[in-house]
C-alpha atoms as a PDB file:
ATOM      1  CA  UNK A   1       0.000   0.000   0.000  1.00  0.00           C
ATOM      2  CA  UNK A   2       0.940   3.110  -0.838  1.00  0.00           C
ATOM      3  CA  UNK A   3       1.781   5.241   2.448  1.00  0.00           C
ATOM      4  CA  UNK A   4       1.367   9.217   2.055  1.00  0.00           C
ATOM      5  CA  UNK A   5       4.148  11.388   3.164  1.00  0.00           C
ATOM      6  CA  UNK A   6       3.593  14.473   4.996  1.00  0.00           C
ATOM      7  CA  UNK A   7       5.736  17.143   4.352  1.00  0.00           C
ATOM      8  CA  UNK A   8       6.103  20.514   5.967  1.00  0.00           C
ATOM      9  CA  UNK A   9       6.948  24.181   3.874  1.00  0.00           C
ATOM     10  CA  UNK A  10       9.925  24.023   5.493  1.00  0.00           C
ATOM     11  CA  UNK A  11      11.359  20.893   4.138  1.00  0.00           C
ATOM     12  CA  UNK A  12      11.804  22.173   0.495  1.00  0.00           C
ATOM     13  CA  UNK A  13      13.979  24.686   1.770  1.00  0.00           C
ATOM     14  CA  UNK A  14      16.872  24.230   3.152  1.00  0.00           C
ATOM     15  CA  UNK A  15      18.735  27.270   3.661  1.00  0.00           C
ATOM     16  CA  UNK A  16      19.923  30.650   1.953  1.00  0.00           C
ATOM     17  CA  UNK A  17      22.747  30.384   0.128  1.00  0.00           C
ATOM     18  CA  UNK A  18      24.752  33.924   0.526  1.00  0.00           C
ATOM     19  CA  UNK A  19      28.159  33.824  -1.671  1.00  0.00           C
ATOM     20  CA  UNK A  20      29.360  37.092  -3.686  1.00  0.00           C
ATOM     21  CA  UNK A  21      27.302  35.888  -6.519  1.00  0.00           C
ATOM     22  CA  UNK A  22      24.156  35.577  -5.051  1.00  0.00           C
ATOM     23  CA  UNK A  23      24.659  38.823  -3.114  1.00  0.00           C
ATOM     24  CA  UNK A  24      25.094  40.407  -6.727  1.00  0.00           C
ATOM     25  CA  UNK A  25      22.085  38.308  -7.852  1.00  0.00           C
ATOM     26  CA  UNK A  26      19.686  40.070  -5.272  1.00  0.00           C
ATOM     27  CA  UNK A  27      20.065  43.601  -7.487  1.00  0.00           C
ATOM     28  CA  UNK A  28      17.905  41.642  -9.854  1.00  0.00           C
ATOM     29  CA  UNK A  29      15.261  40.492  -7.921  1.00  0.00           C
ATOM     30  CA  UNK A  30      16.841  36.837  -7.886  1.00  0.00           C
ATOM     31  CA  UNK A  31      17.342  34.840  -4.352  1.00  0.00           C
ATOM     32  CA  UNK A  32      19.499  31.939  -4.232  1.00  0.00           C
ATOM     33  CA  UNK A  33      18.701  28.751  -1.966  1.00  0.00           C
ATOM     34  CA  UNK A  34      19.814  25.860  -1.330  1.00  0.00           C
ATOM     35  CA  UNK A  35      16.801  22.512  -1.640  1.00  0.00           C
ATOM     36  CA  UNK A  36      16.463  18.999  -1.346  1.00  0.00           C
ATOM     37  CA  UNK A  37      17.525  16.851  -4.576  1.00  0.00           C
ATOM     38  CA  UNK A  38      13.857  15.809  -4.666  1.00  0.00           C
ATOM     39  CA  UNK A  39      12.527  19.500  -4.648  1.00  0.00           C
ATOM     40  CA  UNK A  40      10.912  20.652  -8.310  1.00  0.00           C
ATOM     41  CA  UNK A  41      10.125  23.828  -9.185  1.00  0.00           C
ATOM     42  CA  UNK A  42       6.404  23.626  -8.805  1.00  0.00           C
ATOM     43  CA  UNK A  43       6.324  23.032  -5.301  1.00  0.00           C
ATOM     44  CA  UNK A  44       9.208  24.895  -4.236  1.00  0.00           C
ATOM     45  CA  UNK A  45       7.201  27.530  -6.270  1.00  0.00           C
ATOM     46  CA  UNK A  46       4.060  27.061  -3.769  1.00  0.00           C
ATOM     47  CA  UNK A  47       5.870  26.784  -0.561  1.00  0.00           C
ATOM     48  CA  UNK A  48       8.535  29.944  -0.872  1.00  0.00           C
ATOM     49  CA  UNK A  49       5.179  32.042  -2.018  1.00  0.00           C
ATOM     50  CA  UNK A  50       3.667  30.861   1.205  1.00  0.00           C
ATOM     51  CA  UNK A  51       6.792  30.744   3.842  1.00  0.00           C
ATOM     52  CA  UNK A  52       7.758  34.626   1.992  1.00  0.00           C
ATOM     53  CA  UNK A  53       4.652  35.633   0.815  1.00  0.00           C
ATOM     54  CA  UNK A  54       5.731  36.957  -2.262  1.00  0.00           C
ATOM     55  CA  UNK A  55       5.091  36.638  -6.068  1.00  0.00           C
ATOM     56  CA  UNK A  56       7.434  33.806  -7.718  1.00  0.00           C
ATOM     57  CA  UNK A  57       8.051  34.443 -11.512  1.00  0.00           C
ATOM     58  CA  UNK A  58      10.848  31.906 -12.110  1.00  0.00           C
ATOM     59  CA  UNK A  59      12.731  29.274 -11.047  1.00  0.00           C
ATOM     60  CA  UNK A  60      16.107  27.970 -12.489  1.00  0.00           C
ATOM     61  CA  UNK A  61      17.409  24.714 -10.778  1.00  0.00           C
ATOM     62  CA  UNK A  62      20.829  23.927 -10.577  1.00  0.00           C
ATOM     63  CA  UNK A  63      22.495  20.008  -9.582  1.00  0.00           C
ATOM     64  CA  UNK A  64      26.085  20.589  -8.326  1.00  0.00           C
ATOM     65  CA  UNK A  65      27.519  16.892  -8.497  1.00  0.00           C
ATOM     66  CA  UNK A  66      29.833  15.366  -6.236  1.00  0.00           C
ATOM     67  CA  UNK A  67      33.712  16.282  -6.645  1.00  0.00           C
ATOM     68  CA  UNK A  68      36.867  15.128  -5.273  1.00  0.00           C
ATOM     69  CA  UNK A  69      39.281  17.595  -3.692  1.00  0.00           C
ATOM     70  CA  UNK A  70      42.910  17.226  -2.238  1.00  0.00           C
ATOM     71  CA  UNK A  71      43.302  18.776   1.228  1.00  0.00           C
ATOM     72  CA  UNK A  72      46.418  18.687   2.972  1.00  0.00           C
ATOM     73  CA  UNK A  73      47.289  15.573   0.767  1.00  0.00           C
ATOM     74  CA  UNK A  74      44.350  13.566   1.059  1.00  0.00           C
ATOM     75  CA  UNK A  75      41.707  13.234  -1.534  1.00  0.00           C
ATOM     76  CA  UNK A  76      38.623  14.569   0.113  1.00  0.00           C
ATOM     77  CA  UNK A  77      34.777  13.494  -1.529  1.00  0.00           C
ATOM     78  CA  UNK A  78      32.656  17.443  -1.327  1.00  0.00           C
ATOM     79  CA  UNK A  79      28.848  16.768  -1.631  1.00  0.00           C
ATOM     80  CA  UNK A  80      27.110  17.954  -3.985  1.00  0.00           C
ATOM     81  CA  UNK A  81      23.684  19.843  -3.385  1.00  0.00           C
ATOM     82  CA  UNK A  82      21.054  21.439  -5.239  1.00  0.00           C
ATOM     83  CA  UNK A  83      20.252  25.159  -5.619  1.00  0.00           C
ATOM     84  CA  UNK A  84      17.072  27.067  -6.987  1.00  0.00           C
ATOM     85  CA  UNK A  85      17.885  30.552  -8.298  1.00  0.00           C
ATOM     86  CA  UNK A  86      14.118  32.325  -7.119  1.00  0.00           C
ATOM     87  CA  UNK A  87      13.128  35.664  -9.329  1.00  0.00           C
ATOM     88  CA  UNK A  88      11.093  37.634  -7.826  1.00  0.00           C
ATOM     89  CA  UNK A  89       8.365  39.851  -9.289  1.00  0.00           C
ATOM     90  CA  UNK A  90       9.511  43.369  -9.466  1.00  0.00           C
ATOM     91  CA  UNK A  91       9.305  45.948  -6.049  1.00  0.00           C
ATOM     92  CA  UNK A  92       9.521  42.446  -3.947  1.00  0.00           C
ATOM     93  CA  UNK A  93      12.244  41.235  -1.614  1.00  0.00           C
ATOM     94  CA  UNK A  94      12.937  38.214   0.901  1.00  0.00           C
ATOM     95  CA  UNK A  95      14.715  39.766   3.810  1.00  0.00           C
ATOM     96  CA  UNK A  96      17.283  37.177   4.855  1.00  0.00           C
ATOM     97  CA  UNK A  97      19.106  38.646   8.042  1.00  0.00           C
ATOM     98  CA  UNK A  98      15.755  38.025   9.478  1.00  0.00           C
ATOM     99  CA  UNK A  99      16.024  34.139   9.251  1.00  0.00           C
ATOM    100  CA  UNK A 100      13.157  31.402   8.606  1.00  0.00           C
END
């Protein structure tokens, strides 16, 4: 049988992601989080207009993979994650100082 899972707004967003490039990103009405590999953009769409309560006009999705690194001489494994670039409609903002 097929069991339902309940999920709450919360768990199709993970966190803010605040780098140089997303700060610069922001001019243009575009936030940058960071979601669940199982988000989509249709219901990250619903939930960020409800969390936020603002007007979502787009949503680009980006899959960073998994990568190797070298630190201090070891070959480290980095996780990958994925990211949702929101746009806003214009005159809105998320205020992210202010936290979740």
């Amino acid at each position: 049988m097929f069991k339902m899972q309940k999920f709450h707004l919360y768990d199709k967003v993970i966190s803010p992601l605040v780098t140089e490039k997303s700060t610069n990103l922001s001019e243009q009405n575009k936030i940058v989080f960071k979601v669940p590999r199982e988000a989509n953009k249709i219901n990250l769409k619903k939930n960020i207009e409800k969390i936020f309560k603002v007007n979502v006009i787009k949503i680009n999705i980006i899959n960073k993979q998994n990568r190797r690194k070298i630190v201090r001489g070891k070959k480290v494994k980095v996780q990958g994650f994925k990211k949702a670039i929101i746009t806003l409609k214009k005159g809105q903002s998320i205020d992210l100082t202010t936290g979740i």
